[in-house]
Protein backbone atom coordinates (compact mmCIF):
# COMPACT_ATOMS: atom_id res chain seq x y z
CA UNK A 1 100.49 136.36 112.35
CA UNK A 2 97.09 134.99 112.66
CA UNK A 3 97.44 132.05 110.28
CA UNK A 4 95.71 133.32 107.58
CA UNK A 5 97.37 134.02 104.16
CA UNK A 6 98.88 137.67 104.06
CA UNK A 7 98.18 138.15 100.46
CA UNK A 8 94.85 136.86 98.61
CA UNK A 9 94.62 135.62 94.78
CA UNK A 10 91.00 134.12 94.85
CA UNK A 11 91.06 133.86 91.21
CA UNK A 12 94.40 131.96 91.48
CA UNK A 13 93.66 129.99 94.14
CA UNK A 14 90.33 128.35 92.23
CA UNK A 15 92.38 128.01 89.12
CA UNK A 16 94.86 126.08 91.24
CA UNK A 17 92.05 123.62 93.54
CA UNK A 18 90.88 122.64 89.81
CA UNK A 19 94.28 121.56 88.52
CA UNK A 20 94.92 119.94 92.03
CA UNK A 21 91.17 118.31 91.67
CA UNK A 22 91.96 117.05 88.55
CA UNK A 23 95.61 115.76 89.17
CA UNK A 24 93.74 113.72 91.73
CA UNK A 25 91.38 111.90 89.71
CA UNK A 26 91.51 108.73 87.34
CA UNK A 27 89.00 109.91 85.55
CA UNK A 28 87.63 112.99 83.49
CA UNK A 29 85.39 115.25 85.83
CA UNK A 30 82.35 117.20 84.60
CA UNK A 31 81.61 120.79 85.84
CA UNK A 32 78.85 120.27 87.92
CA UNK A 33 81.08 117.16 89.95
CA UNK A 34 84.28 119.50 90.09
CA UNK A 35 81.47 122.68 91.89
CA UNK A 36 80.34 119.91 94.04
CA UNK A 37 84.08 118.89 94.72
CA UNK A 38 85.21 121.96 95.68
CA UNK A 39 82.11 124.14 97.16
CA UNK A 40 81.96 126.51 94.53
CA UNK A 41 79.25 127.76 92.37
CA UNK A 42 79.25 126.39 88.82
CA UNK A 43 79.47 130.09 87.48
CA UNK A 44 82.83 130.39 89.05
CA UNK A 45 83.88 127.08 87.77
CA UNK A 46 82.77 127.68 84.50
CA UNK A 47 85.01 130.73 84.27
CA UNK A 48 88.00 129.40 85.86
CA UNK A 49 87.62 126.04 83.43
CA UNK A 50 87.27 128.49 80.25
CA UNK A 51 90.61 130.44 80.99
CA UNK A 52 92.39 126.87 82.12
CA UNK A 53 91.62 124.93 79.37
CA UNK A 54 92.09 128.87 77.00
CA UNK A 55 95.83 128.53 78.09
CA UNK A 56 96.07 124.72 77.46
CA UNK A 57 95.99 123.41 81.02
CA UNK A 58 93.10 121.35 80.61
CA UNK A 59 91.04 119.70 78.02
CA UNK A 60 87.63 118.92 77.30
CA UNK A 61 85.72 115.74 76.09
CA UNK A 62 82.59 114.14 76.09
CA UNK A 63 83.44 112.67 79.51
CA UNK A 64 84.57 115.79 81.14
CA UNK A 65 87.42 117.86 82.00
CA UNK A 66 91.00 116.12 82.30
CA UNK A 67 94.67 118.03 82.92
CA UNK A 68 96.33 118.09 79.60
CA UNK A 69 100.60 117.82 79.96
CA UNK A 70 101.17 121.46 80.04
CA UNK A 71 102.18 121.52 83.44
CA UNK A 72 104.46 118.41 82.66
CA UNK A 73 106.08 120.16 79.98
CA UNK A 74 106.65 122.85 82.16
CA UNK A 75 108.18 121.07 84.60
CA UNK A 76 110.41 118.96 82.24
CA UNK A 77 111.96 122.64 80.73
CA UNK A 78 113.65 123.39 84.28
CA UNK A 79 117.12 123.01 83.72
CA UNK A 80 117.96 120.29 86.18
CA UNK A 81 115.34 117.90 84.98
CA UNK A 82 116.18 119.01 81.17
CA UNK A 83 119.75 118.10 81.99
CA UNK A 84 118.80 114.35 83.84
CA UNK A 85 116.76 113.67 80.39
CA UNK A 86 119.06 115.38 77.92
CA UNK A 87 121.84 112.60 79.88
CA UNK A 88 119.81 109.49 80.18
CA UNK A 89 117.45 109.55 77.15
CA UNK A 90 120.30 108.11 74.89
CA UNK A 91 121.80 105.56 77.85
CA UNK A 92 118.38 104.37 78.14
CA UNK A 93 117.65 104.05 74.53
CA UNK A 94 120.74 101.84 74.25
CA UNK A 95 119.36 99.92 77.19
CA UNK A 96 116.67 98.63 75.49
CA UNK A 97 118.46 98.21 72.64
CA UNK A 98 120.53 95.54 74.22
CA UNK A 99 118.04 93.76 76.83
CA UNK A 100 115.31 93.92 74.52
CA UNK A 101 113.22 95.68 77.35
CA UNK A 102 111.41 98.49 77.75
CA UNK A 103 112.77 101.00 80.38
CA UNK A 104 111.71 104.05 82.48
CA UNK A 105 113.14 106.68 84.64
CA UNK A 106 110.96 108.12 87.31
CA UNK A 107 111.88 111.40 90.01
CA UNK A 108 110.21 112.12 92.92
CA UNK A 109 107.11 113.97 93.46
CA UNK A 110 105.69 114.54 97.03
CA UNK A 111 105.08 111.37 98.16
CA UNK A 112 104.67 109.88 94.53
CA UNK A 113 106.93 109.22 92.09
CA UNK A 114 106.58 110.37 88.42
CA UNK A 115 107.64 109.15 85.19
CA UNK A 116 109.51 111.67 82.82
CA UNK A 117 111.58 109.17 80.08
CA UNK A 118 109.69 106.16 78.82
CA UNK A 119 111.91 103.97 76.63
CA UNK A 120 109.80 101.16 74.91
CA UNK A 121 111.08 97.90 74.08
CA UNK A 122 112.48 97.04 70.38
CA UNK A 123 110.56 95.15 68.01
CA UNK A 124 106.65 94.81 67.03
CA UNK A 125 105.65 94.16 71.12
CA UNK A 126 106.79 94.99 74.50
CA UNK A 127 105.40 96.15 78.01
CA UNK A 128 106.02 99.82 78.71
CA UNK A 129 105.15 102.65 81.40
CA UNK A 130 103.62 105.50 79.99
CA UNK A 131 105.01 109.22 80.91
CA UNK A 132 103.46 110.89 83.90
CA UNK A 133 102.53 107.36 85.17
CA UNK A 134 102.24 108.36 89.11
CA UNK A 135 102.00 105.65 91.89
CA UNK A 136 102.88 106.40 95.86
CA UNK A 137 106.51 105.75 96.57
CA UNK A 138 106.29 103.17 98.35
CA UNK A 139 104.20 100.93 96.87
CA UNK A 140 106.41 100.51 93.71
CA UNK A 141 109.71 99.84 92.81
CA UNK A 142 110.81 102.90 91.60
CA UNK A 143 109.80 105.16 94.25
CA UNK A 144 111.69 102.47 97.26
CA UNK A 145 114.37 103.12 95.08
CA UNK A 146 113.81 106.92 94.74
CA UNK A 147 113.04 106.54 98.93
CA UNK A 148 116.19 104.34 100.30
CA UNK A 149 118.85 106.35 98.46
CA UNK A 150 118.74 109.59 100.33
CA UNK A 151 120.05 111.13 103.37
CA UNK A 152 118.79 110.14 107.04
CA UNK A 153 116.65 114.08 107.08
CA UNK A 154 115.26 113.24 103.43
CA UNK A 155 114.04 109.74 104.09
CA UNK A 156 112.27 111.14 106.95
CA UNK A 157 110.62 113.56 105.39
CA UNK A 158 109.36 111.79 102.38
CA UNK A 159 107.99 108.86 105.20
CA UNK A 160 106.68 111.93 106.73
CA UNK A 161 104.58 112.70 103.72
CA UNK A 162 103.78 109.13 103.43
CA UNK A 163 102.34 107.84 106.49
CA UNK A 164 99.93 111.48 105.95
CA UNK A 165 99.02 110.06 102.82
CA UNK A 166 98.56 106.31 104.14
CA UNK A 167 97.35 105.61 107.58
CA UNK A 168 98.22 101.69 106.67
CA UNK A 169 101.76 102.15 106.41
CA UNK A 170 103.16 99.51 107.19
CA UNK A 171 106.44 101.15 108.31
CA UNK A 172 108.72 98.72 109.55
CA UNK A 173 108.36 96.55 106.56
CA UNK A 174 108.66 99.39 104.18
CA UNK A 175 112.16 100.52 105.83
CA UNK A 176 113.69 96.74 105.71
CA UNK A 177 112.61 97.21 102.49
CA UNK A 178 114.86 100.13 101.57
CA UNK A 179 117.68 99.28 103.78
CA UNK A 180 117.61 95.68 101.68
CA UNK A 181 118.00 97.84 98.50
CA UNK A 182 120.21 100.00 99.91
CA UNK A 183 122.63 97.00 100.69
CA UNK A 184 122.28 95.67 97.30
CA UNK A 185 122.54 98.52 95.46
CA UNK A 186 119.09 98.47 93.91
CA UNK A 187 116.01 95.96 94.00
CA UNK A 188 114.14 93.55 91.93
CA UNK A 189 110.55 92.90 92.81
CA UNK A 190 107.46 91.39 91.03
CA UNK A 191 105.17 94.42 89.72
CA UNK A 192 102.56 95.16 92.02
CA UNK A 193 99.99 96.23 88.73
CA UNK A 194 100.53 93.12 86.43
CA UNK A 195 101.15 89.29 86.60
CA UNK A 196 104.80 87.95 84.82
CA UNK A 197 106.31 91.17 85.39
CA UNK A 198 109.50 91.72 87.41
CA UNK A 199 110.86 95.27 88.20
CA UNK A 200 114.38 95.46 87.88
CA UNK A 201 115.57 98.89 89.44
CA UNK A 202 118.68 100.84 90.23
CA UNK A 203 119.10 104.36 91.39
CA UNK A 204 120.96 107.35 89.24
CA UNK A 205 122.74 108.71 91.66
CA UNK A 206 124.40 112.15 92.43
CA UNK A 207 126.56 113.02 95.21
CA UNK A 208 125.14 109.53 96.91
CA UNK A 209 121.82 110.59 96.48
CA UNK A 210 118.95 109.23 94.36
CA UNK A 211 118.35 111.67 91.31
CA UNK A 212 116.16 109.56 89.75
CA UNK A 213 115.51 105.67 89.15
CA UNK A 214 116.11 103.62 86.34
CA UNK A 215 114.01 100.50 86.35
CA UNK A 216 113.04 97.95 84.06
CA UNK A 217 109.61 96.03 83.36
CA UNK A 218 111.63 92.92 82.90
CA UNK A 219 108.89 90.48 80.94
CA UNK A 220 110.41 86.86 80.66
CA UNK A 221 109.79 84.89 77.19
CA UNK A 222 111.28 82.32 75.01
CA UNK A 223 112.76 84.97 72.39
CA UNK A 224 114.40 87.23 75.20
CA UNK A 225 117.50 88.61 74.25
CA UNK A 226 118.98 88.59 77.79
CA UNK A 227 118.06 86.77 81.35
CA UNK A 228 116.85 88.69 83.91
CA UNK A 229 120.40 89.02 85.47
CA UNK A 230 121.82 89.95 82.59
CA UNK A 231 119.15 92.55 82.30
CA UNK A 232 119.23 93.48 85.94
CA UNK A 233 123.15 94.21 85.43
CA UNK A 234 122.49 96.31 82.07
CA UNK A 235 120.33 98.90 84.51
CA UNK A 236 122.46 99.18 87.24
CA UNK A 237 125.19 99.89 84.31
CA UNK A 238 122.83 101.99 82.77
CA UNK A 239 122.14 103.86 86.22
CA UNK A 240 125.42 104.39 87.51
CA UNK A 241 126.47 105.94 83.65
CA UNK A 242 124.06 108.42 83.67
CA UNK A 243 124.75 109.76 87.64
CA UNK A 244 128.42 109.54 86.54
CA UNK A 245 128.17 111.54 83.39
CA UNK A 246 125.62 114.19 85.60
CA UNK A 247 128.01 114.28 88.73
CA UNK A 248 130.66 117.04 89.05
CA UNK A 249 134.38 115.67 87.89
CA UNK A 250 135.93 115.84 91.36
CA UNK A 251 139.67 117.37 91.45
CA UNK A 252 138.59 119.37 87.69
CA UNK A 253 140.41 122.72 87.77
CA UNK A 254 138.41 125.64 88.65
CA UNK A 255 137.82 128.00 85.33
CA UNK A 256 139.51 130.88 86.81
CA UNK A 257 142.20 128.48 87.90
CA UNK A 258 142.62 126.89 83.99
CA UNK A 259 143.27 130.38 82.68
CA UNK A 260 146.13 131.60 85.30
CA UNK A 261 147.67 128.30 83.92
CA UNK A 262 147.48 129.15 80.28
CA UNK A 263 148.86 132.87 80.96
């Protein structure tokens, strides 16, 4: 092998540098900035945008060129993720319900973590996380939590992906961190984006490892419903009902088994 690809999509592969291009950015990109970004002529990237945005992939404004949640959707129909939704999506809505909180449930994506189930608080206001809110693993709440529960080879890898994404790691820190939640079962931490904001988080776990997290925006206020312990033990409830009710029933007969019994 020489290191090169052994099969060549060229068409494919500048489809797929836009949609990375564009994942990466806060903002909406216009054609001549995404050529420029990329080292391509603005003939080719007016052809590739025409067919990407043609199948729904991205969207046009004023402003530019922005991903549209195609690929979101996409990724939300794969049965395992379908299943973790199809579980927690009524748990979490009965969350809320009782803390008078808004709640969210975030995987694991590279080194970021993604939010797939946004539950917003009861009542005319609220604080809520918006779905396919991304933010580096470990610089929130969710993704420590997503990070400490896993085995010694996964952590490793993830920090692996992490330090490559952030030369200022501050690694030492980061794993007292997640031992700390590890040891208490989940973590509550002020949010790093916004001021009176606590992040109350647990982990939804599956065969002892972190499917997901469950955390809660916890926003403090005279007309709360619950404190932010009673909230804090309404998510790890919450959490540890929806990796129960997605975790095999140990000892179950086998089908096969269940019918040589009935015969």
């Amino acid at each position: 092998m020489d290191g090169k690809a052994r099969y060549q999509a060229p068409a494919l592969k500048k489809g797929l540098e836009i949609l990375e291009l564009l994942a990466g950015s806060s903002e909406p990109l216009i054609m001549s900035d995404i050529s420029a970004a990329l080292g391509r002529s603005v003939s080719e990237i007016f052809r590739m945008l025409q067919v990407l945005e043609e199948h729904g992939y991205i969207a046009r404004a004023e402003d530019g060129y922005r991903l549209t949640n195609r690929l979101f959707t996409l990724g939300m129909s794969q049965p395992p993720i379908r299943d973790l939704a199809s579980t927690a999506l009524p748990v979490m809505q009965e969350l809320a319900r009782q803390a008078g909180q808004s709640c969210h449930m975030a995987v694991v994506s590279g080194a970021e973590m993604v939010v797939i189930i946004a539950i917003e608080a009861p009542g005319l206001s609220g604080f809520a996380v918006r779905v396919g809110y991304r933010r580096p693993l470990h610089r929130s709440n969710s993704g420590r939590i997503l990070l400490a529960f896993q085995s010694p080879e996964n952590r490793e890898a993830m920090l692996k992906d992490i330090r490559a994404s952030d030369p200022q790691l501050e690694e030492g820190d980061l794993v007292a961190r997640l031992d700390a939640a590890v040891a208490a079962g989940g973590a509550v931490s002020p949010s790093p984006m916004l001021t009176g904001i606590t992040d109350l988080s647990a982990p939804i776990l599956v065969g002892g490892i972190a499917r997901a997290s469950l955390t809660m925006p916890f926003v403090d206020g005279a007309a709360n419903r619950a404190s932010i312990e009673q909230c804090n033990d309404l998510v790890r409830a919450a959490a540890q009902a929806i990796g129960a009710a997605m975790s095999p029933i140990k000892n179950a007969p086998s089908r096969a088994a269940a019918m040589e019994e009935e015969q």
